[in-house]
C-alpha atoms as a PDB file:
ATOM      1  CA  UNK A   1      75.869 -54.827 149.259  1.00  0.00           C
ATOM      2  CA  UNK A   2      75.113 -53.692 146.028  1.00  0.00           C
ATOM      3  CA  UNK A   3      73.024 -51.052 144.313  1.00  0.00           C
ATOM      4  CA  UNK A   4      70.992 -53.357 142.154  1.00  0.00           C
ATOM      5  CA  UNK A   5      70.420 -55.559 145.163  1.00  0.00           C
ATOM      6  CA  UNK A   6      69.312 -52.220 146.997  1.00  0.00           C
ATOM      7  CA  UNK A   7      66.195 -51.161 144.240  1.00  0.00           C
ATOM      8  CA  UNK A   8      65.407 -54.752 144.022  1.00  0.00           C
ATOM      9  CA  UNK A   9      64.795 -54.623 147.480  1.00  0.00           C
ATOM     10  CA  UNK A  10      62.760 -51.556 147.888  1.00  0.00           C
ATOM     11  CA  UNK A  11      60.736 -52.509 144.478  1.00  0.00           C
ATOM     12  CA  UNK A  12      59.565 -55.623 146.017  1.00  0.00           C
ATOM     13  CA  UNK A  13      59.355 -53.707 149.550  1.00  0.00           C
ATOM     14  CA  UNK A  14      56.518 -51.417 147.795  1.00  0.00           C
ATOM     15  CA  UNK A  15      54.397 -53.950 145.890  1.00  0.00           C
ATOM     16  CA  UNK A  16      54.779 -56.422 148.309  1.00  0.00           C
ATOM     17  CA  UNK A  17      54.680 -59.335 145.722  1.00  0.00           C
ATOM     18  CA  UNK A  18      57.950 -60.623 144.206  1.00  0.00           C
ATOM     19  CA  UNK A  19      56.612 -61.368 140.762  1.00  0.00           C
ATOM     20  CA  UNK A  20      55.144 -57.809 140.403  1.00  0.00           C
ATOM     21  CA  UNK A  21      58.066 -56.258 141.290  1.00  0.00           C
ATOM     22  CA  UNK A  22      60.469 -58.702 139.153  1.00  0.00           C
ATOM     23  CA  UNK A  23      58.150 -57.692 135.728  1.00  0.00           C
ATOM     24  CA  UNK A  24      57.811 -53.574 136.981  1.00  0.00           C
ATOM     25  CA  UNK A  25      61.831 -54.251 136.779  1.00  0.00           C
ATOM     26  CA  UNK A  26      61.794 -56.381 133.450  1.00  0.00           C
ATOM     27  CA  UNK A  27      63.842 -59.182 134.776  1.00  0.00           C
ATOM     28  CA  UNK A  28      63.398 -62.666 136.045  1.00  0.00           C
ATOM     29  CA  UNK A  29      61.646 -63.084 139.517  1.00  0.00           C
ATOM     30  CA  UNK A  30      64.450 -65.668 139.918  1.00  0.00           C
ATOM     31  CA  UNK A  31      66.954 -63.359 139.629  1.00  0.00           C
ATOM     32  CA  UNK A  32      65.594 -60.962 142.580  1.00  0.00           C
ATOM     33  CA  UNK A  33      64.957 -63.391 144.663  1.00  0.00           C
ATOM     34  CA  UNK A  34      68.221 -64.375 144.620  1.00  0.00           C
ATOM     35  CA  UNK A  35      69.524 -60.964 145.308  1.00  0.00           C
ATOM     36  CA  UNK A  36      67.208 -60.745 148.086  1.00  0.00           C
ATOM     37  CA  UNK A  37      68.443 -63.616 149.832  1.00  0.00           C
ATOM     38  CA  UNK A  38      72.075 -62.485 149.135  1.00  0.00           C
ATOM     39  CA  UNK A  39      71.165 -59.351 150.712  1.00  0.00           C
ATOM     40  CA  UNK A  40      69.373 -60.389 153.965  1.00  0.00           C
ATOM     41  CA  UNK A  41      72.132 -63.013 154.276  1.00  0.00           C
ATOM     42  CA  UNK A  42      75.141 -60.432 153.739  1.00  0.00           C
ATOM     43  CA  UNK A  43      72.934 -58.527 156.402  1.00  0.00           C
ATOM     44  CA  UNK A  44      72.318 -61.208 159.034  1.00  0.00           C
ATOM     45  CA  UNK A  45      68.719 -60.494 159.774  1.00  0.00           C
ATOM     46  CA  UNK A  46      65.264 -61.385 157.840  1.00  0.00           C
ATOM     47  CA  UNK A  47      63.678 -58.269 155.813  1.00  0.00           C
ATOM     48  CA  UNK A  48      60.517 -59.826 155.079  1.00  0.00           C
ATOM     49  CA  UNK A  49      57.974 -62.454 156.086  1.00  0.00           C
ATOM     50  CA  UNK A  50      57.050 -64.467 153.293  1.00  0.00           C
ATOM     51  CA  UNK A  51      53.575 -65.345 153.081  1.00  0.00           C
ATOM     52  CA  UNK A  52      53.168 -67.502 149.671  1.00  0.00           C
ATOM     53  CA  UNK A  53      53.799 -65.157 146.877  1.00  0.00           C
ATOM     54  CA  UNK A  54      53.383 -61.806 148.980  1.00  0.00           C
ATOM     55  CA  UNK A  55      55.833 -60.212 151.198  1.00  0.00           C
ATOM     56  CA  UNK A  56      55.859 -57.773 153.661  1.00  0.00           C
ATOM     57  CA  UNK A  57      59.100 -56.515 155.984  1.00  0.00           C
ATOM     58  CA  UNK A  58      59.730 -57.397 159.151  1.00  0.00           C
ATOM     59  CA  UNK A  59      60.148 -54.517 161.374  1.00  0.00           C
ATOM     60  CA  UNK A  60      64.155 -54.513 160.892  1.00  0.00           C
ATOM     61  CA  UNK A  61      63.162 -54.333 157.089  1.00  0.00           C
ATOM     62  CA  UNK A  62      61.093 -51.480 157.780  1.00  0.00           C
ATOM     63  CA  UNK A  63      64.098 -49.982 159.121  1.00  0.00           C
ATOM     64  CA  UNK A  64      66.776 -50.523 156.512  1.00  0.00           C
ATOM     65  CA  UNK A  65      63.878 -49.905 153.875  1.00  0.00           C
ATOM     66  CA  UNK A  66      63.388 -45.806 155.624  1.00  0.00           C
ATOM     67  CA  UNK A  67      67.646 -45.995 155.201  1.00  0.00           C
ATOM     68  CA  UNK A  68      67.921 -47.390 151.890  1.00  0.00           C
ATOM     69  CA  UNK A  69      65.271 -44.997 150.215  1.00  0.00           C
ATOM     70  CA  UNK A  70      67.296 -41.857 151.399  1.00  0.00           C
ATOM     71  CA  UNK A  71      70.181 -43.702 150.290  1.00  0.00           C
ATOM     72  CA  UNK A  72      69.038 -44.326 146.249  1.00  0.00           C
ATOM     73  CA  UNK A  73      68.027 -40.538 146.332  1.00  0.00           C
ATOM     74  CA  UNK A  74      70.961 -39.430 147.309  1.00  0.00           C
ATOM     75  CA  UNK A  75      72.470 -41.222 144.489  1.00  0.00           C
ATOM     76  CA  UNK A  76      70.037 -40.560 141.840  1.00  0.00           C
ATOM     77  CA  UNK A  77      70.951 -36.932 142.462  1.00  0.00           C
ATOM     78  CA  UNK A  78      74.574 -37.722 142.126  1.00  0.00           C
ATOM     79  CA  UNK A  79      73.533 -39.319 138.661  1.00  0.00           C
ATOM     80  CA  UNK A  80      71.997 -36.575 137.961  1.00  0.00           C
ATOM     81  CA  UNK A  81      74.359 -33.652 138.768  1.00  0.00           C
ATOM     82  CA  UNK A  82      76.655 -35.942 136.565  1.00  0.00           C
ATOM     83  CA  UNK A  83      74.583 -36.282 133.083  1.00  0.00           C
ATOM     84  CA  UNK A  84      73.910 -32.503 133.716  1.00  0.00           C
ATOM     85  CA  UNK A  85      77.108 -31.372 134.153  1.00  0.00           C
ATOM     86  CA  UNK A  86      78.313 -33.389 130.757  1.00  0.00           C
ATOM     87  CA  UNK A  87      74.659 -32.247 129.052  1.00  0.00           C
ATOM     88  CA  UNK A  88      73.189 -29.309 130.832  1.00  0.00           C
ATOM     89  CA  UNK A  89      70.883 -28.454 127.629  1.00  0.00           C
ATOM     90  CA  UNK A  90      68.630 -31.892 128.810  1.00  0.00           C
ATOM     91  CA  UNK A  91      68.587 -31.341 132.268  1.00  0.00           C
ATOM     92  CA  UNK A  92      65.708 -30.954 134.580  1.00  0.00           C
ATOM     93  CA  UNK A  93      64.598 -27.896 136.765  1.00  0.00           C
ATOM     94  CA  UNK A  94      63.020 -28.160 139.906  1.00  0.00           C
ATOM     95  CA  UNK A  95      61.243 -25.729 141.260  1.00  0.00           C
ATOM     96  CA  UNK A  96      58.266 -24.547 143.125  1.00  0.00           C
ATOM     97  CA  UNK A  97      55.269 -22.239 142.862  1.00  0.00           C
ATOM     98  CA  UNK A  98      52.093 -20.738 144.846  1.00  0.00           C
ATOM     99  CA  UNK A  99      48.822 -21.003 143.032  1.00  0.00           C
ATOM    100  CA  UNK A 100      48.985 -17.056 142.279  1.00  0.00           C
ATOM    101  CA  UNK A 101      51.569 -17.486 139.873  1.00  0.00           C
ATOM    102  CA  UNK A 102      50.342 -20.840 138.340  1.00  0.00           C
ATOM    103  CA  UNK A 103      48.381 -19.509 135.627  1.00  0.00           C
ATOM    104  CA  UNK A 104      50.613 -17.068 133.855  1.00  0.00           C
ATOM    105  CA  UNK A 105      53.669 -16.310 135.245  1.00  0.00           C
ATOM    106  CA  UNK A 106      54.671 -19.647 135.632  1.00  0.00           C
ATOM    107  CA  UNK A 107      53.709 -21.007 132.114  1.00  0.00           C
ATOM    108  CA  UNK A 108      54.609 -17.856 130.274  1.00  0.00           C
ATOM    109  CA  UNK A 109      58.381 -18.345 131.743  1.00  0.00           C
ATOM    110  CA  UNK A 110      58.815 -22.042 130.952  1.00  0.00           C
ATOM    111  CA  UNK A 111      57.115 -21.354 127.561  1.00  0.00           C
ATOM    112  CA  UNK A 112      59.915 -18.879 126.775  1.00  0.00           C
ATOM    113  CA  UNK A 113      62.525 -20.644 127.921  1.00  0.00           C
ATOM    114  CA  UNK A 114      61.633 -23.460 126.174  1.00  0.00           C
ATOM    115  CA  UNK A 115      61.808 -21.965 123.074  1.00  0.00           C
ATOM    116  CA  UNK A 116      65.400 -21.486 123.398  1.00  0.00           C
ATOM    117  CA  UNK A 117      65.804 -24.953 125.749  1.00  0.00           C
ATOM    118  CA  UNK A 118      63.421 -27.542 124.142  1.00  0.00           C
ATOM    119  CA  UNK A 119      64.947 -30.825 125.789  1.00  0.00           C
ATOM    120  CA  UNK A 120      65.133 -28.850 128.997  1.00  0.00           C
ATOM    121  CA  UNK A 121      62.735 -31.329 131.394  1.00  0.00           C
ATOM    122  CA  UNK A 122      60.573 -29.214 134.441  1.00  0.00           C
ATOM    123  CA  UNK A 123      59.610 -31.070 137.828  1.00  0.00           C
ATOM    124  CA  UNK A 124      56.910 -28.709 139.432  1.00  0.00           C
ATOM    125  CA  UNK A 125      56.254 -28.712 143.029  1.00  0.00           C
ATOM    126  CA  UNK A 126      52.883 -26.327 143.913  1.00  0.00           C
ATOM    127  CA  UNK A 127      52.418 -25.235 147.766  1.00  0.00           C
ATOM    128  CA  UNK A 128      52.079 -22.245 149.830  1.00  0.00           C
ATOM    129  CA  UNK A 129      54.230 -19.346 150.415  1.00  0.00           C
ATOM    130  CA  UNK A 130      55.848 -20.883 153.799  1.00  0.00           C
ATOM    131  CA  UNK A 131      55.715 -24.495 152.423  1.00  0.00           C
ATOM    132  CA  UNK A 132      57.679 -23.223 149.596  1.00  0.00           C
ATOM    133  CA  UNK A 133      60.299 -21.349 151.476  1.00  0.00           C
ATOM    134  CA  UNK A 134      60.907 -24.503 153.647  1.00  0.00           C
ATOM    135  CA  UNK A 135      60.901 -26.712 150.672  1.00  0.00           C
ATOM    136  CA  UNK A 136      64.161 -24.912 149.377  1.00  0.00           C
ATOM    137  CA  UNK A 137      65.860 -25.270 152.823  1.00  0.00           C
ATOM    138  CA  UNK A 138      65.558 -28.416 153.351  1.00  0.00           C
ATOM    139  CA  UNK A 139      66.635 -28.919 149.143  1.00  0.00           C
ATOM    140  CA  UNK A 140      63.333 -31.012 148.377  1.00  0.00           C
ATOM    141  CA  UNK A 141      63.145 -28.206 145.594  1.00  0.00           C
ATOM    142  CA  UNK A 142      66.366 -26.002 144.412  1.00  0.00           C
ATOM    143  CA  UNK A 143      64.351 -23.346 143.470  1.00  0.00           C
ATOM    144  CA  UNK A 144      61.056 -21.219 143.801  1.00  0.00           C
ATOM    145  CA  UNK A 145      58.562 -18.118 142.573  1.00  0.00           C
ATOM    146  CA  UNK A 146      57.383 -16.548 145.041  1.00  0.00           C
ATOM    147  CA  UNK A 147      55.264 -13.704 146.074  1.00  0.00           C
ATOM    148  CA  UNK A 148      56.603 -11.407 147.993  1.00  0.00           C
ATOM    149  CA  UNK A 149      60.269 -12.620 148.412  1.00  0.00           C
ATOM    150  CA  UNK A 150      61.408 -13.132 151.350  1.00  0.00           C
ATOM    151  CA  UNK A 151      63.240 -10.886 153.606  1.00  0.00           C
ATOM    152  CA  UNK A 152      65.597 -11.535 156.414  1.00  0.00           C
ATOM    153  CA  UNK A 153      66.230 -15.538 155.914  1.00  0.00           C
ATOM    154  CA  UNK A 154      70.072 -15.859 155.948  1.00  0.00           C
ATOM    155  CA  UNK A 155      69.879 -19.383 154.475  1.00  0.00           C
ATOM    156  CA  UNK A 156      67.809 -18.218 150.726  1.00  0.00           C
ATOM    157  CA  UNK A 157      68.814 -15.588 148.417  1.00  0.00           C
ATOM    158  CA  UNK A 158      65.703 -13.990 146.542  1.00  0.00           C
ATOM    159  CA  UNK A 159      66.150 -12.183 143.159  1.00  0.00           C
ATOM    160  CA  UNK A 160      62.788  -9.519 142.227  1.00  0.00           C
ATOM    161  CA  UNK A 161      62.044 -10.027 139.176  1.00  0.00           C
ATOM    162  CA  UNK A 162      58.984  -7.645 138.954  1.00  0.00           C
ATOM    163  CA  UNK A 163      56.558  -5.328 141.554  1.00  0.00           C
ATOM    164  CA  UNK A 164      52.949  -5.487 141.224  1.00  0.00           C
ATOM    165  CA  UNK A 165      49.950  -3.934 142.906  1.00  0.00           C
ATOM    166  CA  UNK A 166      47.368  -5.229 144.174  1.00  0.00           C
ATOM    167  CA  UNK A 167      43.985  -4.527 142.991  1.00  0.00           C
ATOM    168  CA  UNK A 168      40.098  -5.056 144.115  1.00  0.00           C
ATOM    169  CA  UNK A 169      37.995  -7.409 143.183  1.00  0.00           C
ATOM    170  CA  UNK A 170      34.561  -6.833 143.780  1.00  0.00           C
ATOM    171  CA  UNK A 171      31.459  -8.411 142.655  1.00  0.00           C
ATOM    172  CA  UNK A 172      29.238  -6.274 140.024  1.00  0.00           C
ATOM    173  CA  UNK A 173      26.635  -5.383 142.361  1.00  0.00           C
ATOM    174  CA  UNK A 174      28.843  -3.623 144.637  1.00  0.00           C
ATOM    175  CA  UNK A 175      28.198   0.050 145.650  1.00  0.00           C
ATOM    176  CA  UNK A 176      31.607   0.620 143.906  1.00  0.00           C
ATOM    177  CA  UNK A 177      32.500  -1.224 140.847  1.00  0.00           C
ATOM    178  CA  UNK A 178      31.645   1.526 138.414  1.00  0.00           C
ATOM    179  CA  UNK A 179      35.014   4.000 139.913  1.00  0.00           C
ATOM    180  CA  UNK A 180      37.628   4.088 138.061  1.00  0.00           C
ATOM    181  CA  UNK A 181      39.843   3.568 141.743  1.00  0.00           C
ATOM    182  CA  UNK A 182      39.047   3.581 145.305  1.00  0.00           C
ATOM    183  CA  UNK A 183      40.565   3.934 148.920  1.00  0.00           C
ATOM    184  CA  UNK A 184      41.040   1.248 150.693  1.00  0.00           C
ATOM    185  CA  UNK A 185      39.373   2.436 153.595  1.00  0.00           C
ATOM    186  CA  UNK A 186      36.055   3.096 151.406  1.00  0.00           C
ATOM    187  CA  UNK A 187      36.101  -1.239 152.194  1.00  0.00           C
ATOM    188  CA  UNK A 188      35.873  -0.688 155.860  1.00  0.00           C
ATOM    189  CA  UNK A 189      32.488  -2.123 156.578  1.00  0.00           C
ATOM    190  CA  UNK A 190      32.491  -5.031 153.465  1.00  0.00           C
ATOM    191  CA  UNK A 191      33.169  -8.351 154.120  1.00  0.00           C
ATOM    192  CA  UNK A 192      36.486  -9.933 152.853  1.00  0.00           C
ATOM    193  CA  UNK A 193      36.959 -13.070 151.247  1.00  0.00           C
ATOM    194  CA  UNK A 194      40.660 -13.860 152.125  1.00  0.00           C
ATOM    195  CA  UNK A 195      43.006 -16.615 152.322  1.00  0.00           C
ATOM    196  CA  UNK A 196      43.106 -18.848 155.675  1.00  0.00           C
ATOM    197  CA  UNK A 197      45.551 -18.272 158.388  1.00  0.00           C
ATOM    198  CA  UNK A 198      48.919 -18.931 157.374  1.00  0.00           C
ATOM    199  CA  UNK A 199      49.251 -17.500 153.728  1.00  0.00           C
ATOM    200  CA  UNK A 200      51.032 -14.956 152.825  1.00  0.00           C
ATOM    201  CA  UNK A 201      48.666 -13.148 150.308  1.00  0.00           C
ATOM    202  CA  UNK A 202      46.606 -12.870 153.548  1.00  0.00           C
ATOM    203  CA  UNK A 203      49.144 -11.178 155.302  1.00  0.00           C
ATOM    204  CA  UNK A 204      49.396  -8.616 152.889  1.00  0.00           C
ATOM    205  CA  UNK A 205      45.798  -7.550 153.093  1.00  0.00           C
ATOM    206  CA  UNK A 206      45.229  -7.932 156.700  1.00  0.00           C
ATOM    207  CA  UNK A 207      48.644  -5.722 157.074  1.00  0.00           C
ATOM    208  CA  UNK A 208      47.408  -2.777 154.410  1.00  0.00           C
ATOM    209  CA  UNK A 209      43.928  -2.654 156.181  1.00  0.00           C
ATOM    210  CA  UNK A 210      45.624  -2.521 159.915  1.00  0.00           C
ATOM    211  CA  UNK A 211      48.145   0.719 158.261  1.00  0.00           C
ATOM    212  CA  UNK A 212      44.167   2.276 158.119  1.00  0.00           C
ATOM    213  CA  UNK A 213      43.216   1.186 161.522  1.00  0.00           C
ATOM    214  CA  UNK A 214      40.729  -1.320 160.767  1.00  0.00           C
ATOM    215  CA  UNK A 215      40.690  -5.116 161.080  1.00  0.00           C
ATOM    216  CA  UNK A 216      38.874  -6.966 157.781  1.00  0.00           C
ATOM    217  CA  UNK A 217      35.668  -8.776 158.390  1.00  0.00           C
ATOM    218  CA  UNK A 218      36.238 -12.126 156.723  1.00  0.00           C
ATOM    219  CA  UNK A 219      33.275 -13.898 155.670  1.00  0.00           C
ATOM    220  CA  UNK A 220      35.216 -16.746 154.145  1.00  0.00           C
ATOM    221  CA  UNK A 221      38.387 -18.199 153.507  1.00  0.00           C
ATOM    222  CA  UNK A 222      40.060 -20.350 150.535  1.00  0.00           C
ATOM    223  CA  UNK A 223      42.788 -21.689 149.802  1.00  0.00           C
ATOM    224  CA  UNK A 224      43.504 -21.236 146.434  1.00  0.00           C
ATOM    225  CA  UNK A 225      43.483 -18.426 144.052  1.00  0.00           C
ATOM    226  CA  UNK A 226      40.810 -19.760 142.032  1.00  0.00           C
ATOM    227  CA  UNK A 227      38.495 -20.294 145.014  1.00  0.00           C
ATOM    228  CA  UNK A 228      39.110 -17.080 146.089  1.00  0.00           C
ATOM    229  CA  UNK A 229      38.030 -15.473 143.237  1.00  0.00           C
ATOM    230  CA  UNK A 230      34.952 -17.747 142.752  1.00  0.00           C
ATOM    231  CA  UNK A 231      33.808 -16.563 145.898  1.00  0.00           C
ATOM    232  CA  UNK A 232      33.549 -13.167 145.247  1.00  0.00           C
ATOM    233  CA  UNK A 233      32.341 -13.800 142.024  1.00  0.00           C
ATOM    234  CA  UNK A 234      29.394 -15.581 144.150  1.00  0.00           C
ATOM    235  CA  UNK A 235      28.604 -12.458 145.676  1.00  0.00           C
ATOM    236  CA  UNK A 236      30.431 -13.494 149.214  1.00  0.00           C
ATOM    237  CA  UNK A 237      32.391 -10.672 149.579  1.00  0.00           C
ATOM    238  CA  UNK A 238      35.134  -8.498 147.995  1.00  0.00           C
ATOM    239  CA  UNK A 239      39.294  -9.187 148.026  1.00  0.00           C
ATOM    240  CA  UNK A 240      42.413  -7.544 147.041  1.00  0.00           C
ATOM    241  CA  UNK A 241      44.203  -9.938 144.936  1.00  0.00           C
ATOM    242  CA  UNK A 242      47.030 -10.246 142.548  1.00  0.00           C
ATOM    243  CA  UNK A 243      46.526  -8.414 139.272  1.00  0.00           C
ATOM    244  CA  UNK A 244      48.476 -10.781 137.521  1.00  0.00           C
ATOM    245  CA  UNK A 245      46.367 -13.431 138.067  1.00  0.00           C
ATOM    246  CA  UNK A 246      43.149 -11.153 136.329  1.00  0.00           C
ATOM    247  CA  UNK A 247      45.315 -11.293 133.160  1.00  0.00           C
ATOM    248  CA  UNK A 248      43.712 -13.561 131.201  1.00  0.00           C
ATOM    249  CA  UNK A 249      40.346 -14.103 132.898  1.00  0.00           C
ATOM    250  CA  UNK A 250      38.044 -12.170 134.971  1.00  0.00           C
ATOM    251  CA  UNK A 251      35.800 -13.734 136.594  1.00  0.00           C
ATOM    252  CA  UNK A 252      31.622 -13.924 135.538  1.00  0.00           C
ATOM    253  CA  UNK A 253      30.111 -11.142 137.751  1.00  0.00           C
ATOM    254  CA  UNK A 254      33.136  -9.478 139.267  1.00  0.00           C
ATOM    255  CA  UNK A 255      34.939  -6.029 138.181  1.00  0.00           C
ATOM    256  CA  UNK A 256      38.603  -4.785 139.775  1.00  0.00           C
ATOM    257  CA  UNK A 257      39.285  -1.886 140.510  1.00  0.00           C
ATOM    258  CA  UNK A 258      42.579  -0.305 141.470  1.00  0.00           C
ATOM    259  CA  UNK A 259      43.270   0.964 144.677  1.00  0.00           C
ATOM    260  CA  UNK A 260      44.542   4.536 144.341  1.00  0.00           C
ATOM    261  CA  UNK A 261      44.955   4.898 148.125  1.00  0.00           C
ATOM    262  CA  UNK A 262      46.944   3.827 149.711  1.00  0.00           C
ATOM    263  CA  UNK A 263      49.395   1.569 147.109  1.00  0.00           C
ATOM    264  CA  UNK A 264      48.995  -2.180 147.655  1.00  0.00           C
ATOM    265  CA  UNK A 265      51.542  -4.348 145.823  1.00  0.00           C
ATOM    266  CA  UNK A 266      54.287  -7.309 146.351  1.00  0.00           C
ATOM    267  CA  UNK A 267      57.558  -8.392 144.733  1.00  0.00           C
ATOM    268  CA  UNK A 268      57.319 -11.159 142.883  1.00  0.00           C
ATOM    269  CA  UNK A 269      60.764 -12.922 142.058  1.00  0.00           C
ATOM    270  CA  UNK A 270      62.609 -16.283 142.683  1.00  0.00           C
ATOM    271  CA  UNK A 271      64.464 -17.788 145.641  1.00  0.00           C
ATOM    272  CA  UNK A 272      67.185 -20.105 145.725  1.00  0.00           C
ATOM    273  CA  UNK A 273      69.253 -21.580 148.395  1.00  0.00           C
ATOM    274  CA  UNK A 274      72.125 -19.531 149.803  1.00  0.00           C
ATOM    275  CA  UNK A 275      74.347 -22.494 150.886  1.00  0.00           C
ATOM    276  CA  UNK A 276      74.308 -24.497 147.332  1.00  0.00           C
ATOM    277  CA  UNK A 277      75.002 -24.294 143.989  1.00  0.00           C
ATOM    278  CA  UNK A 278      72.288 -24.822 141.669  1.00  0.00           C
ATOM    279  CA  UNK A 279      72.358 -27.319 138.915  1.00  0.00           C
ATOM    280  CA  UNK A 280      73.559 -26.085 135.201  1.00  0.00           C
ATOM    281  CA  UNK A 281      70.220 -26.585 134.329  1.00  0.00           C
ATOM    282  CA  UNK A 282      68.415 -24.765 136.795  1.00  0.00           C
ATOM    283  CA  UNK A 283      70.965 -22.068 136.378  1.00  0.00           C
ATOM    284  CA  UNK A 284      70.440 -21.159 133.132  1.00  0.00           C
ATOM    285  CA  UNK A 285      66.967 -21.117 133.673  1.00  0.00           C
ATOM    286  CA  UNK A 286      67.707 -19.049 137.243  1.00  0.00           C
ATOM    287  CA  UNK A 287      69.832 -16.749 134.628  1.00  0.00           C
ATOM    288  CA  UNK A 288      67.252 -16.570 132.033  1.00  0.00           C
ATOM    289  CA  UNK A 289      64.009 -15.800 134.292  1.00  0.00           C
ATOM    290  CA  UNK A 290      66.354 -12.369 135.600  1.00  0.00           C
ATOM    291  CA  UNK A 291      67.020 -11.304 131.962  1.00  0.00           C
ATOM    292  CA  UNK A 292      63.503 -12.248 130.574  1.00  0.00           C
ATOM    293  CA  UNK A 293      61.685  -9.802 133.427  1.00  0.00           C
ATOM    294  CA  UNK A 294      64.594  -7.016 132.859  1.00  0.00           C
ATOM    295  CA  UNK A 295      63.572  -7.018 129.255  1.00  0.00           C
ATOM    296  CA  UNK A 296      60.112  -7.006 130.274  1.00  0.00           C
ATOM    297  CA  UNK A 297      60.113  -4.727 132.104  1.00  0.00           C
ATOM    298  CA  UNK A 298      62.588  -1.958 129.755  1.00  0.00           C
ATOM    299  CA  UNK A 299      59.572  -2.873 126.777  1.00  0.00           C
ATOM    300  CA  UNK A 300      56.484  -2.063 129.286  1.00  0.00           C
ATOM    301  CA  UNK A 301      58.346   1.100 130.440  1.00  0.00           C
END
């Protein structure tokens, strides 16, 4: 069995048409066919059911085509620890993000990095906080920024690169949006717009507003930052979000306001496996994001 025969296999697998998949390879349909038939003969067994010029697998194909496509990955990341051990300056970094870092801490760090690594290729992976986490375990991503780091998972190892609070955001016609900072508590009675179930972000307001003894009303829920933030800009309800991602827009009709009382923030940082190495790439870049913040953060101060 060889490889070629292997991605001939799963090209025509996916299109189901051995001409299409013979011209997405740029070679003769001849020529795969005849691999294919080399293959299911080496093999013993049929993988497809020709119908004319279509195809489609039989169920043992099915099989060996679930086997084979974990196989070719596992090789294409052999490849690639290879070129990027002999080139590590053209490598690629893969990591992951939540949606309240996507719109500057995320481009601001590969835009300076960049500057120093230009060939230096990024795969991005967005999802939430938990999707994230699990996403590095199971090595679908080698690295992610997250908000707050985890805490207690023996199997990542989080770096902080930078604390933040958390501030108000509350529409302009709110009883409050003229102070210049306000309790937490003085939000009691308001309606919340808030994450769903199972985000983190919402964890950390439901958890701030339960250390004052009361439980949030939430009027809605979102899913995204930008949702959230449209929301309350639609008059639906006030939030504590972020205040990185106010830094370059604030929304039409909404003001924030800091909350003086008590503090509300999160770590902010990025997690990598503890049980692998990372790639030279995604090293340097790993190396680079905890210098870049520590000089941040010495200029700010």
């Amino acid at each position: 069995m060889e490889l070629k025969q292997i991605k001939y296999f799963i090209e025509v697998a996916k299109r189901e048409h051995v001409t299409e998949a013979a011209d997405a390879l740029h070679i003769a349909q001849s020529a795969v066919s005849r691999q294919l038939f080399k293959l299911e003969e080496e093999l013993g067994v049929n993988l497809f059911i020709r119908e004319g010029r279509n195809v489609r697998l039989t169920p043992i194909g099915k099989i060996f085509m679930e086997h084979m496509e974990k196989a070719v990955h596992v090789i294409d990341e052999a490849e690639q620890v290879i070129k990027e051990y002999t080139d590590p300056e053209r490598g690629t970094v893969h990591i992951g993000f939540p949606s309240s870092l996507a719109s500057n801490m995320l481009p601001t760090s590969i835009s300076a990095f960049r500057e120093q690594n230009p060939n230096v290729k990024f795969k991005l992976k967005q999802g939430t906080y938990y999707e994230l986490v699990e996403a590095v375990k199971k090595s679908e991503i080698n690295m992610a920024l997250l908000g707050p780091i985890p805490q207690n998972e023996p199997k990542l190892k989080g770096t902080i690169l930078f604390s933040e609070n958390m501030v108000a955001l509350l529409p302009v016609s709110h009883p409050l949006a003229n102070e210049s900072g306000i309790k937490l508590n003085q939000l009691r009675k308001d309606a919340f717009v808030l994450f769903r179930e199972g985000f983190i972000l919402r964890n950390v307001v439901v958890e701030a507003c339960h250390q004052l003894g009361f439980n949030p009303q939430v009027s809605f829920e979102g899913e995204d930052i930008e949702a959230i933030k449209g929301l309350v800009s639609a008059g639906l309800g006030v939030t504590l979000i972020p205040e990185i991602t106010l830094i370059d827009h604030l929304p039409h009709g909404t003001v924030k306001v800091p909350i003086i009382n008590p503090s509300v923030s999160r770590t902010v940082g990025v997690m990598i496996s503890a049980e692998r190495s990372l790639l030279p790439t995604e090293k340097r870049f790993y190396e680079f994001l905890k210098s870049f913040y520590m000089r941040l953060e010495k200029f700010q101060n």
